[in-house]
N, C-alpha and C. Protein backbone atom coordinates (compact mmCIF):
# COMPACT_ATOMS: atom_id res chain seq x y z
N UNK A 1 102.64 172.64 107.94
CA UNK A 1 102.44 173.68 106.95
C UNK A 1 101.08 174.30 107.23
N UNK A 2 100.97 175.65 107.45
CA UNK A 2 99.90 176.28 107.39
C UNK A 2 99.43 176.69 106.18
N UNK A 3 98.43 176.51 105.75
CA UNK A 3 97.57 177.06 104.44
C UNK A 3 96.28 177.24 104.37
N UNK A 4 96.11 178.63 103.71
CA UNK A 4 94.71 178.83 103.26
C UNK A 4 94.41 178.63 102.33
N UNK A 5 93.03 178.41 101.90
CA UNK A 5 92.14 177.95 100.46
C UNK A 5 91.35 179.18 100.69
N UNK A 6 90.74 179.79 99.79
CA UNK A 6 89.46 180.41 99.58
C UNK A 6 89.20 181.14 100.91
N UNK A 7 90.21 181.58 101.82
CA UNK A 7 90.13 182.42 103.22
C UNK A 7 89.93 181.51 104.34
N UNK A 8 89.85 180.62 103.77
CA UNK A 8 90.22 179.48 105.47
C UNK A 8 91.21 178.75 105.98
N UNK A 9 91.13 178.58 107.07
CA UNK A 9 92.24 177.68 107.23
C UNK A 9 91.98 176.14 107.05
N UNK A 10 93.03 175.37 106.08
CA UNK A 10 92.91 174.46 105.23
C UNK A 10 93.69 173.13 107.20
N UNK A 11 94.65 173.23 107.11
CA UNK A 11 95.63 172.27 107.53
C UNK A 11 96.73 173.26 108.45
N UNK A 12 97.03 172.89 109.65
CA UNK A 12 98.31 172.81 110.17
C UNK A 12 99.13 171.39 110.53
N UNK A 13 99.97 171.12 109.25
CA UNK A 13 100.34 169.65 109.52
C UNK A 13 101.90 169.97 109.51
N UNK A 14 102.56 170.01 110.62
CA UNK A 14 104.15 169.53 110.84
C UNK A 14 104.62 168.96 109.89
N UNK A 15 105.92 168.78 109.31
CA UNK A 15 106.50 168.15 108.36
C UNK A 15 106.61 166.99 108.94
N UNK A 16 106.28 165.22 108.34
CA UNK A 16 106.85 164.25 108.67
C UNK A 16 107.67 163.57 107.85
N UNK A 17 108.13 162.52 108.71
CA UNK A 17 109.45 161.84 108.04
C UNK A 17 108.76 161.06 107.14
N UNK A 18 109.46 160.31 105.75
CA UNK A 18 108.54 159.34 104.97
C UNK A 18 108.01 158.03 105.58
N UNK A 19 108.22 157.76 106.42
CA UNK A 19 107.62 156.34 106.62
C UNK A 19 106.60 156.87 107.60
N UNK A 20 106.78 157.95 108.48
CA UNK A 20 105.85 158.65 109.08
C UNK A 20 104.43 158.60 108.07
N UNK A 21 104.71 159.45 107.46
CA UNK A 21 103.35 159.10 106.56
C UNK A 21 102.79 157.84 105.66
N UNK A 22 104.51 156.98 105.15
CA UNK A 22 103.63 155.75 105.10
C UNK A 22 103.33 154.84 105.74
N UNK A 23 103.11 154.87 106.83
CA UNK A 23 102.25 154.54 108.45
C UNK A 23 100.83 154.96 108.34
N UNK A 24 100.90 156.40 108.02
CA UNK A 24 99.40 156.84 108.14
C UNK A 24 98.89 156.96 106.94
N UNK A 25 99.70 156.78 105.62
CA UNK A 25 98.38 156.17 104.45
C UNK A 25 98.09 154.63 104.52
N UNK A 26 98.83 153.81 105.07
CA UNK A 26 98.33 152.58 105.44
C UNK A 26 97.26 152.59 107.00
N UNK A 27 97.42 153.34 107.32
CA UNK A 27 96.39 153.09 108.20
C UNK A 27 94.80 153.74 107.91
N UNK A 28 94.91 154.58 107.49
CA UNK A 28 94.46 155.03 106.38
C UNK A 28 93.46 154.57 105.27
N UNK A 29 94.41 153.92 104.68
CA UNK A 29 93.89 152.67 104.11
C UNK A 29 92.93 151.59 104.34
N UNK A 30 93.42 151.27 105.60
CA UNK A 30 92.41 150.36 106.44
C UNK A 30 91.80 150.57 106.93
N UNK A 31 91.45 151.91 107.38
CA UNK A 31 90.36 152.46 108.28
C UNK A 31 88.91 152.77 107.29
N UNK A 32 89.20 153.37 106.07
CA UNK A 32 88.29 153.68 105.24
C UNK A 32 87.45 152.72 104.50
N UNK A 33 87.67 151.78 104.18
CA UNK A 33 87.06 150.51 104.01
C UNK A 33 86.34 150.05 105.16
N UNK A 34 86.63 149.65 106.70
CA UNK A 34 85.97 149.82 107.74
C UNK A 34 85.00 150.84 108.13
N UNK A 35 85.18 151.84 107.37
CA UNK A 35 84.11 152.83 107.79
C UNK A 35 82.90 152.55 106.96
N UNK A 36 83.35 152.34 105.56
CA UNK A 36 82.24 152.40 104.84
C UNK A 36 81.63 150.78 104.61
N UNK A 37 81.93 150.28 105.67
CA UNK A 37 81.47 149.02 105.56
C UNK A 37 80.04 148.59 106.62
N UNK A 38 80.22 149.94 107.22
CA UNK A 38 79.30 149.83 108.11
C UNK A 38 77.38 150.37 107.56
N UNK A 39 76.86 149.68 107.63
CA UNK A 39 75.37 149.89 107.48
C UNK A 39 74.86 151.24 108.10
N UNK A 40 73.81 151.59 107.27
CA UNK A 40 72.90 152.64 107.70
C UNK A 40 73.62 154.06 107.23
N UNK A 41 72.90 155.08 107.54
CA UNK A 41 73.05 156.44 107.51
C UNK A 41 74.60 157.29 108.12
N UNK A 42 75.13 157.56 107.38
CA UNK A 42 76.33 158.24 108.13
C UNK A 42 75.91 159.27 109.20
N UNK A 43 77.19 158.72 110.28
CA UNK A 43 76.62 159.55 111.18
C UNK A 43 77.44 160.59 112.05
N UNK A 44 77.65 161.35 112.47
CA UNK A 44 78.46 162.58 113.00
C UNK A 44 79.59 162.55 113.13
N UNK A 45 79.66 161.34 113.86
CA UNK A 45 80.76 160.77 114.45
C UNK A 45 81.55 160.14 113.22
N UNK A 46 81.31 159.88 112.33
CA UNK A 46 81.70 159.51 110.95
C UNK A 46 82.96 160.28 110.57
N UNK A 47 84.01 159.39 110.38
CA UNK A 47 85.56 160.09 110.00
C UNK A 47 85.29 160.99 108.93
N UNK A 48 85.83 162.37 108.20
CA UNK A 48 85.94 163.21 106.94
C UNK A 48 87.37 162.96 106.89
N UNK A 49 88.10 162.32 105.79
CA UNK A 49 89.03 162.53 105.42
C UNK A 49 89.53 163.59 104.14
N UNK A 50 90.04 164.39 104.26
CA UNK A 50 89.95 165.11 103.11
C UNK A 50 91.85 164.77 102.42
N UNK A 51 91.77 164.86 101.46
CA UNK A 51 92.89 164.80 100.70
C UNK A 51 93.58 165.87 100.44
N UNK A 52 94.79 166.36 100.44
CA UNK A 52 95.54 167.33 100.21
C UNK A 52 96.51 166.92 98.89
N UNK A 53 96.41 167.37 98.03
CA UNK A 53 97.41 167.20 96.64
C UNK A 53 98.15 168.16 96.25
N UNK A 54 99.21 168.27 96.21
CA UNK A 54 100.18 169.35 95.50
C UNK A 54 100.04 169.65 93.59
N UNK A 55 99.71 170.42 93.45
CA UNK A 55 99.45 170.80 91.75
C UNK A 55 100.50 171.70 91.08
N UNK A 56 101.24 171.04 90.26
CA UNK A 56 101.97 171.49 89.40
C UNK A 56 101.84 171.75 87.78
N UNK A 57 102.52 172.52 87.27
CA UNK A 57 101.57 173.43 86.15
C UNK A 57 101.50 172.45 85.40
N UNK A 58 100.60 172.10 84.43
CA UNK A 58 100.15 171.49 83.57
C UNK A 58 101.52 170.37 82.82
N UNK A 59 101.19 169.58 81.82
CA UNK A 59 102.63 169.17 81.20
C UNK A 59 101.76 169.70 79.46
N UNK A 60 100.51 170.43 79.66
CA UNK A 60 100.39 170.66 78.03
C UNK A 60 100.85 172.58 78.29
N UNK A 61 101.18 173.09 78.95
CA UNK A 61 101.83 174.32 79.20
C UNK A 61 102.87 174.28 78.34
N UNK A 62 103.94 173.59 78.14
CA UNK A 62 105.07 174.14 76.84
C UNK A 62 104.50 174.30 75.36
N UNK A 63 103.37 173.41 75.34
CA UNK A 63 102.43 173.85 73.74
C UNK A 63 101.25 174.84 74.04
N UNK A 64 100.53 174.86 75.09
CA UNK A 64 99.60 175.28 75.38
C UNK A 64 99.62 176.93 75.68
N UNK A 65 100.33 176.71 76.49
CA UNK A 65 101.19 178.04 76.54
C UNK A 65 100.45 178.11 78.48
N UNK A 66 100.53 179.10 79.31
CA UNK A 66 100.61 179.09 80.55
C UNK A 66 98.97 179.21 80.76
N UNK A 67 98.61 178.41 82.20
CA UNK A 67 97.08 178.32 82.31
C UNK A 67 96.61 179.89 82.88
N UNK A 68 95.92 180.36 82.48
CA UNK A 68 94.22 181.20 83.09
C UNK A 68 94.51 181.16 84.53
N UNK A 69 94.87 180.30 84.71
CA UNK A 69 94.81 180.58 86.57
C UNK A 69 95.72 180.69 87.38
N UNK A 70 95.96 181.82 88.13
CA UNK A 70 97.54 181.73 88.89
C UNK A 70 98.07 180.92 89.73
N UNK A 71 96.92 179.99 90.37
CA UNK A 71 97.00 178.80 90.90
C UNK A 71 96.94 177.55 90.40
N UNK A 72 97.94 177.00 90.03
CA UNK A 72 97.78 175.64 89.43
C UNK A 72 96.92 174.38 90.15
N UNK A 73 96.68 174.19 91.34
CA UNK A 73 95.17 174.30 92.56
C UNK A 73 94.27 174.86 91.60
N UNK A 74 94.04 175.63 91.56
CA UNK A 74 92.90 176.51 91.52
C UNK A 74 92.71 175.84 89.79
N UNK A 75 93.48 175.94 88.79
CA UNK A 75 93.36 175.20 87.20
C UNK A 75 92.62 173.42 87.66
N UNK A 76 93.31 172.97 88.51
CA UNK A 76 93.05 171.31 88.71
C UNK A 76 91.47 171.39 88.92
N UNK A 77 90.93 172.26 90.17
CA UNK A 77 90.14 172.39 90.83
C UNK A 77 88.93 173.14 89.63
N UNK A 78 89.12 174.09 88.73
CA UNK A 78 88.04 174.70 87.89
C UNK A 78 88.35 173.53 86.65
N UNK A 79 88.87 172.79 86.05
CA UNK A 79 89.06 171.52 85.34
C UNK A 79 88.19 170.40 86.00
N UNK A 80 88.16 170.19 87.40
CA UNK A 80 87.20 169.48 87.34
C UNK A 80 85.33 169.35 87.93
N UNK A 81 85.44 170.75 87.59
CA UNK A 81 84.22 171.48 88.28
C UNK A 81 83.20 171.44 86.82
N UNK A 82 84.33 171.73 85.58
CA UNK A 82 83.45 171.89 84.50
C UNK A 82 83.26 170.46 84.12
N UNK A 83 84.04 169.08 84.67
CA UNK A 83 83.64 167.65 83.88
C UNK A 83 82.52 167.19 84.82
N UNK A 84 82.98 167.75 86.03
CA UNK A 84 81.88 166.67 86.71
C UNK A 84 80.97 167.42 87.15
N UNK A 85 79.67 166.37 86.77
CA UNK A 85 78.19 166.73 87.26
C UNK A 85 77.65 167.28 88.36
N UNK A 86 78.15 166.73 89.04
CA UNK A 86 78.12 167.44 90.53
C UNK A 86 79.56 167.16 91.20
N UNK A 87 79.98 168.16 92.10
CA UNK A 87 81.16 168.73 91.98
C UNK A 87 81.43 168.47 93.50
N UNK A 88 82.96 168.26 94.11
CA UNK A 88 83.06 167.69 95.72
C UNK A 88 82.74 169.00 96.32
N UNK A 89 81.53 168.70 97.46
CA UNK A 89 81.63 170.03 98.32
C UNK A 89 82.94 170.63 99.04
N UNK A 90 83.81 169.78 99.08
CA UNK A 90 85.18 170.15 99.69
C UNK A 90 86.07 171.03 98.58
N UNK A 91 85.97 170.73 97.50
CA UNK A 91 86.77 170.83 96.55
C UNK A 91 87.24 172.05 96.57
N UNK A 92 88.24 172.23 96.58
CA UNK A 92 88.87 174.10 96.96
C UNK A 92 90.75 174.16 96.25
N UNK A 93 91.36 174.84 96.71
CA UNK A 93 92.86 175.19 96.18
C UNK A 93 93.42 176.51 97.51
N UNK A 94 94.65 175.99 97.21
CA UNK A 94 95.84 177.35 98.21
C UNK A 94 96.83 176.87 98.13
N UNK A 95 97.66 178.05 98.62
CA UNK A 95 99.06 177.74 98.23
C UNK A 95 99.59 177.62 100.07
N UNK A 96 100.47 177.02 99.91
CA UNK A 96 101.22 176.83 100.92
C UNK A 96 102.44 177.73 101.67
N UNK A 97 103.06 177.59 102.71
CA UNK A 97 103.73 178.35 103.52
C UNK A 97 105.04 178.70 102.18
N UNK A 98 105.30 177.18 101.84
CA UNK A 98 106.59 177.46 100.67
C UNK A 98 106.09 177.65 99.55
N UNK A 99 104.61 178.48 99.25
CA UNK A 99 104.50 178.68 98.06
C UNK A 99 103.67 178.05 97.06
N UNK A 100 104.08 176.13 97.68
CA UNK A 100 103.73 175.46 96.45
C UNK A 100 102.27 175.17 96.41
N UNK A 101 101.29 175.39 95.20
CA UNK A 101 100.41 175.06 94.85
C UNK A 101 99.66 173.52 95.16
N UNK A 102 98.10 173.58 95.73
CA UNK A 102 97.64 172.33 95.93
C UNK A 102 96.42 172.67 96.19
N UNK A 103 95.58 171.67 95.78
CA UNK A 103 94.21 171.14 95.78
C UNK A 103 93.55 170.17 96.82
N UNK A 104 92.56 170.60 97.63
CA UNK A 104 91.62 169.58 98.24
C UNK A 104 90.44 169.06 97.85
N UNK A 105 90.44 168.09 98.25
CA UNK A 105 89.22 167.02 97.68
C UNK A 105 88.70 166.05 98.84
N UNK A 106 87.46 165.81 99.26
CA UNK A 106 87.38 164.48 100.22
C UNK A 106 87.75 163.55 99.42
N UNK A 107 88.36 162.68 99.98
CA UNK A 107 88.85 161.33 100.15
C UNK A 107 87.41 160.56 100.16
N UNK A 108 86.84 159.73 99.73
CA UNK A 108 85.46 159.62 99.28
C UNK A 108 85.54 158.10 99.89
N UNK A 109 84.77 157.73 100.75
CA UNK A 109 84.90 156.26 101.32
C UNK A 109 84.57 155.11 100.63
N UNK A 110 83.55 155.65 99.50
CA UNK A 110 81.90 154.73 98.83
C UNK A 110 82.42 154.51 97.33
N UNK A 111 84.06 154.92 97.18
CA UNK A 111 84.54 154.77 95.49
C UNK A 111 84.56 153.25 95.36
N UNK A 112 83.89 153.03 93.96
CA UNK A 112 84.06 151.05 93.98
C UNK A 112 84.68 151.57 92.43
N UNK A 113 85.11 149.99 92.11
CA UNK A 113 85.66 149.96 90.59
C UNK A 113 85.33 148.63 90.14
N UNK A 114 85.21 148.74 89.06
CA UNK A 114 84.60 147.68 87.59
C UNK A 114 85.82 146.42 88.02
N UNK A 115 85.71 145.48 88.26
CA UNK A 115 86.98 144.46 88.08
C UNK A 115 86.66 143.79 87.02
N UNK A 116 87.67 144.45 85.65
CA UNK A 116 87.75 144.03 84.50
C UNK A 116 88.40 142.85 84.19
N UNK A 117 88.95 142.20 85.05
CA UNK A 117 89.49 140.98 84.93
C UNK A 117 88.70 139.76 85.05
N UNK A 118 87.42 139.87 85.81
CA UNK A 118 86.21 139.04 85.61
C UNK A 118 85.44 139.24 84.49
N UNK A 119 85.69 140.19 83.63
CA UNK A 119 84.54 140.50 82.59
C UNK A 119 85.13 139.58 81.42
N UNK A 120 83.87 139.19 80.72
CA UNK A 120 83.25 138.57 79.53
C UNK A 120 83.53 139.98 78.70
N UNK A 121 84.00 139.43 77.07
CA UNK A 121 83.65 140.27 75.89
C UNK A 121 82.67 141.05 76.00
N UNK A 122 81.86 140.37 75.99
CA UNK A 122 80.44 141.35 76.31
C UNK A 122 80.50 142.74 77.56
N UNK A 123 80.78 142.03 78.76
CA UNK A 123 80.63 143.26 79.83
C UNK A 123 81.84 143.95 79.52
N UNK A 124 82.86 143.58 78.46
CA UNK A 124 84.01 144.78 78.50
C UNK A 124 83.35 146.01 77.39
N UNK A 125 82.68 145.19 76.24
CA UNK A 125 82.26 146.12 75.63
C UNK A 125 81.32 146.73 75.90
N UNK A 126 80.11 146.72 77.03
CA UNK A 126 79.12 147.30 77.59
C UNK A 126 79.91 148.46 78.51
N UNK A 127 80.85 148.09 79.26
CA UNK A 127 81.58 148.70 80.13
C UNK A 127 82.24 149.83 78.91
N UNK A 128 83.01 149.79 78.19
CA UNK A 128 83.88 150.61 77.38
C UNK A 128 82.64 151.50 76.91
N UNK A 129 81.70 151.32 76.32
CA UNK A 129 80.36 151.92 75.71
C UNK A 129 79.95 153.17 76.94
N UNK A 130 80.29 152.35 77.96
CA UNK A 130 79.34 153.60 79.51
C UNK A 130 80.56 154.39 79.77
N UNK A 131 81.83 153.97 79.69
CA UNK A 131 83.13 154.94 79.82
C UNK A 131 82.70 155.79 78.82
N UNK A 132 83.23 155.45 77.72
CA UNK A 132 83.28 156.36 76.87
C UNK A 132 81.82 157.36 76.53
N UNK A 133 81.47 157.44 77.66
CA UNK A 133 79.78 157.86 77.17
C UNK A 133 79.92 158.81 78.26
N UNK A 134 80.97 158.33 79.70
CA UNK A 134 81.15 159.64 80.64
C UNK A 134 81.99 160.15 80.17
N UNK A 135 83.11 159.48 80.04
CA UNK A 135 83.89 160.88 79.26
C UNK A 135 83.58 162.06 77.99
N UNK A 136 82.75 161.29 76.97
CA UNK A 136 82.38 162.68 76.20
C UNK A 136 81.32 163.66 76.88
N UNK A 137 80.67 162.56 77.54
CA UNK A 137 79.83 164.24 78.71
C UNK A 137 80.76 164.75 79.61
N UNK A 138 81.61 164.81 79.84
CA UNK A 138 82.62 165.29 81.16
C UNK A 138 83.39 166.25 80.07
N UNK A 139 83.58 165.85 78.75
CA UNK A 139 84.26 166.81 77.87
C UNK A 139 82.97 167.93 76.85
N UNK A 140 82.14 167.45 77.14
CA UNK A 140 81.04 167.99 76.23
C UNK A 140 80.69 169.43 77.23
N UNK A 141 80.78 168.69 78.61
CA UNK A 141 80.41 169.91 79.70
C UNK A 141 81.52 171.29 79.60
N UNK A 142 82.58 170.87 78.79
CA UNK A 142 83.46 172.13 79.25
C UNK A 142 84.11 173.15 78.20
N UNK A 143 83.39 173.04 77.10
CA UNK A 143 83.12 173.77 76.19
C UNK A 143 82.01 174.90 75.71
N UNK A 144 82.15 175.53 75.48
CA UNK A 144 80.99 176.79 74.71
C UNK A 144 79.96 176.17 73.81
N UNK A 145 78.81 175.56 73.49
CA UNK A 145 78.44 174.63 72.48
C UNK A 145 78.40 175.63 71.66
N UNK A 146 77.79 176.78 71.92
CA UNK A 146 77.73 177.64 70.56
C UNK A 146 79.14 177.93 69.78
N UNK A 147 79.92 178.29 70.27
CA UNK A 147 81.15 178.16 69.78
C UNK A 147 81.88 177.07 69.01
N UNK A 148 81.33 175.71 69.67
CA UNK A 148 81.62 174.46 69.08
C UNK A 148 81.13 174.16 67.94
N UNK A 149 79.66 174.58 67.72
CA UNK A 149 78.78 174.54 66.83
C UNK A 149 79.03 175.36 65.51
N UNK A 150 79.65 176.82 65.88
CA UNK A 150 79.68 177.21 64.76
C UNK A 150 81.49 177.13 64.36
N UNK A 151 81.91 176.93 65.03
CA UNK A 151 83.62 176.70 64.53
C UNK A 151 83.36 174.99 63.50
N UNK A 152 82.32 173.98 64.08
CA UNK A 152 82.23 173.13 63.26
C UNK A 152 81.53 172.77 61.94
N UNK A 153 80.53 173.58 62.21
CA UNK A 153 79.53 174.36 61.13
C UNK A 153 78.39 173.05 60.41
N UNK A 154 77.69 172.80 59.93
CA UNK A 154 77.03 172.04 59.23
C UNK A 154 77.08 170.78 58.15
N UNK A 155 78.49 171.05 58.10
CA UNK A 155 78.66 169.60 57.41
C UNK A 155 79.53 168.56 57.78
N UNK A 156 79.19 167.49 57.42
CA UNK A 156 80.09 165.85 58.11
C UNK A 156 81.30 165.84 57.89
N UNK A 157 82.09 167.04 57.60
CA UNK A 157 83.92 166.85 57.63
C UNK A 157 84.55 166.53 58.86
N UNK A 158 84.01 167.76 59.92
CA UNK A 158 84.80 166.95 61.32
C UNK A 158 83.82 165.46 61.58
N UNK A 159 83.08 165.46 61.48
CA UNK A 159 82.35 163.48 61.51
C UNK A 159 83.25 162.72 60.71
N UNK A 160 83.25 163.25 59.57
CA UNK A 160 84.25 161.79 58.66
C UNK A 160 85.63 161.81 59.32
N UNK A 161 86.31 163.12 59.89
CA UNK A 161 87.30 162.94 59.88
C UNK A 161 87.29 162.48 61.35
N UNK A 162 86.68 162.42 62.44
CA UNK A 162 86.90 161.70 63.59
C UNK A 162 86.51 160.08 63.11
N UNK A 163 85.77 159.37 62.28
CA UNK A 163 85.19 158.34 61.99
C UNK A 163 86.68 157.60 61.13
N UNK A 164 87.03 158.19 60.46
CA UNK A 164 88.62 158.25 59.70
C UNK A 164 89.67 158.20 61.03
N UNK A 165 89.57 158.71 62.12
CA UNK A 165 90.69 158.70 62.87
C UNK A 165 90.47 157.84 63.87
N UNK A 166 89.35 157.08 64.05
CA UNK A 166 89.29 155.89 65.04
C UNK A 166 89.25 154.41 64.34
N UNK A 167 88.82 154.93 63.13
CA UNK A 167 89.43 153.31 62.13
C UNK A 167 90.45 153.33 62.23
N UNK A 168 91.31 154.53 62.26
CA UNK A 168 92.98 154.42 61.87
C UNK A 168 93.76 153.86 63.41
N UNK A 169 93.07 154.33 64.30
CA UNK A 169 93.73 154.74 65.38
C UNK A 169 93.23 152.85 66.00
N UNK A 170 92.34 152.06 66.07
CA UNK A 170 91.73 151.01 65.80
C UNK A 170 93.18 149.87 65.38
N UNK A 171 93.16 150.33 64.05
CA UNK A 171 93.99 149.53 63.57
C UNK A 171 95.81 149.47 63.54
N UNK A 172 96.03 150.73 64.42
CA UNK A 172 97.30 150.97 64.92
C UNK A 172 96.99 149.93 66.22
N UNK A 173 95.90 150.27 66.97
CA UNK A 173 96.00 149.16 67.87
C UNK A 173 96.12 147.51 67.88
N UNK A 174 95.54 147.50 66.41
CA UNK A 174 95.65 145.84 66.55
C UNK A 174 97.02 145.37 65.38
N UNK A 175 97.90 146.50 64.91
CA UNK A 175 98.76 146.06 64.51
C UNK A 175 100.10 145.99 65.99
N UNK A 176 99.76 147.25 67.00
CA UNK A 176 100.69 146.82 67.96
C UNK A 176 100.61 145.74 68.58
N UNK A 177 99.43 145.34 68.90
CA UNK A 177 99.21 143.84 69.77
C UNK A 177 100.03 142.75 69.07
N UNK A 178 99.72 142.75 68.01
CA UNK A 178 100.31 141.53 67.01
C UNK A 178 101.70 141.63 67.06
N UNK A 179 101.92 143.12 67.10
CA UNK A 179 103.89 143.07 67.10
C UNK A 179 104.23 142.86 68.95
N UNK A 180 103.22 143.26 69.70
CA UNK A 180 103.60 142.65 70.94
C UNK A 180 103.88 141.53 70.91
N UNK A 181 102.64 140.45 70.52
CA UNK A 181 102.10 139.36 70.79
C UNK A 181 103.66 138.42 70.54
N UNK A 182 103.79 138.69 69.03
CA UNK A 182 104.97 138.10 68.31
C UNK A 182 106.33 138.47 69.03
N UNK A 183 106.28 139.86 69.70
CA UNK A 183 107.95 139.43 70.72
C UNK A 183 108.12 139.30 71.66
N UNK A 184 106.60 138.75 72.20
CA UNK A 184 106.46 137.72 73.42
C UNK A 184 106.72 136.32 73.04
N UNK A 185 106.22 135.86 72.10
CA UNK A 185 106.76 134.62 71.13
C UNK A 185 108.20 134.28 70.72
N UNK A 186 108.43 135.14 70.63
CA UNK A 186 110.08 135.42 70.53
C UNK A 186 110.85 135.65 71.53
N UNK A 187 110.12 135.62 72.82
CA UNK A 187 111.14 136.04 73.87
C UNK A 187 111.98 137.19 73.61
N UNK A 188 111.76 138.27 72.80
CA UNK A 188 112.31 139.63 73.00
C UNK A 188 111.25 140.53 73.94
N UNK A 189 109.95 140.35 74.60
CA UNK A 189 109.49 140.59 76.01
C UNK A 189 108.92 139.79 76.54
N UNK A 190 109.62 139.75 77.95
CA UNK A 190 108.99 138.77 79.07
C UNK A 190 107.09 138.99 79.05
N UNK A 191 106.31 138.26 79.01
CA UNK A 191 104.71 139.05 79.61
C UNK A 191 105.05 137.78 81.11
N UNK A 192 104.08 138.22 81.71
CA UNK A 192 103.71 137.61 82.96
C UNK A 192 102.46 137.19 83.20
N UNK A 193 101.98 136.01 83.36
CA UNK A 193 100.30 135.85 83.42
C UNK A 193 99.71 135.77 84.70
N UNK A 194 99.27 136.52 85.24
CA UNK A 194 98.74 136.32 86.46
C UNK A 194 97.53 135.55 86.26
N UNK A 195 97.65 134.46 87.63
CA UNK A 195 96.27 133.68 87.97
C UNK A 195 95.57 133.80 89.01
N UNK A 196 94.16 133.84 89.37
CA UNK A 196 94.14 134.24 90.85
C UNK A 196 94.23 132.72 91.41
């Protein structure tokens, strides 16, 4: 497929068969961990993998009504330009030979993740505290504040009423657990316990 982004040329990649490619996201796979395992300064010779994603229109489009952007690429791509702080230099959108909409991004070698399955009470709730602390800046970034400010205006109604909707929303959660819990007890659902 030939495609341009933003007037360049993105990719000429032949159509492959499926195992064709799942060959080369497993290799893939293994190569990128090897790369970034290596010490010191990246260096020229250093693989760029960039990612290619296909973008399809929103799923809040039947309420929302149709996005601002004629590229559904191009919506993914300005969505995450306004959350994140600093933004992938790759990051771009185009449409393809058949049309269909898609987004590039590097493939980022240096991504680590929290293994919440070792965490203590404590580091889950320290951890949940720093989530939830990027996500309202990633959502805080993509709004008008003045607009926010005065559509909310000066008094604690939207406060009580978000403070009102996470007690509620709180305690929907710990009444589902309990109705989980109990038809795991009951053998009306299997759970599975993994051990390492």
């Amino acid at each position: 497929m030939d495609a341009t982004a933003h007037g360049h040329m993105i990719a000429s990649v032949p159509y492959k068969a499926a195992d064709e490619r799942r060959a080369e996201g497993k290799a893939l796979r293994e190569a990128v961990p090897r790369a970034s395992q290596r010490e010191g300064k990246p260096r020229k010779e250093d693989p760029l993998f960039l990612q290619i994603k296909e973008a399809k229109a929103s799923v809040l489009e039947p309420y929302a009504g149709a996005s601002a952007h004629a590229n559904h690429g191009q919506r993914v791509v300005a969505g995450q330009r306004l959350m994140q702080s600093a933004s992938d230099l790759f990051l771009g959108w185009g449409t393809g030979l058949s049309k269909r909409h898609f987004y590039v991004r590097q493939l980022r070698d240096m991504k680590t993740s929290a293994i919440i399955e070792d965490f203590d009470a404590s580091d889950l709730r320290a951890y949940s505290r720093v989530c939830g602390w990027a996500l309202a800046r990633a959502h805080a970034r993509s709004g008008d504040p003045a607009k926010i400010a005065g559509y909310l205006g000066s008094s604690e109604v939207f406060d009580d009423a978000m403070c009102d909707f996470a007690v509620a929303y709180a305690d929907q959660a710990q009444r589902d657990h309990r109705a989980f819990v109990r038809a795991v007890r009951q053998g009306r659902v299997k759970a599975v316990v993994e051990t390492s």
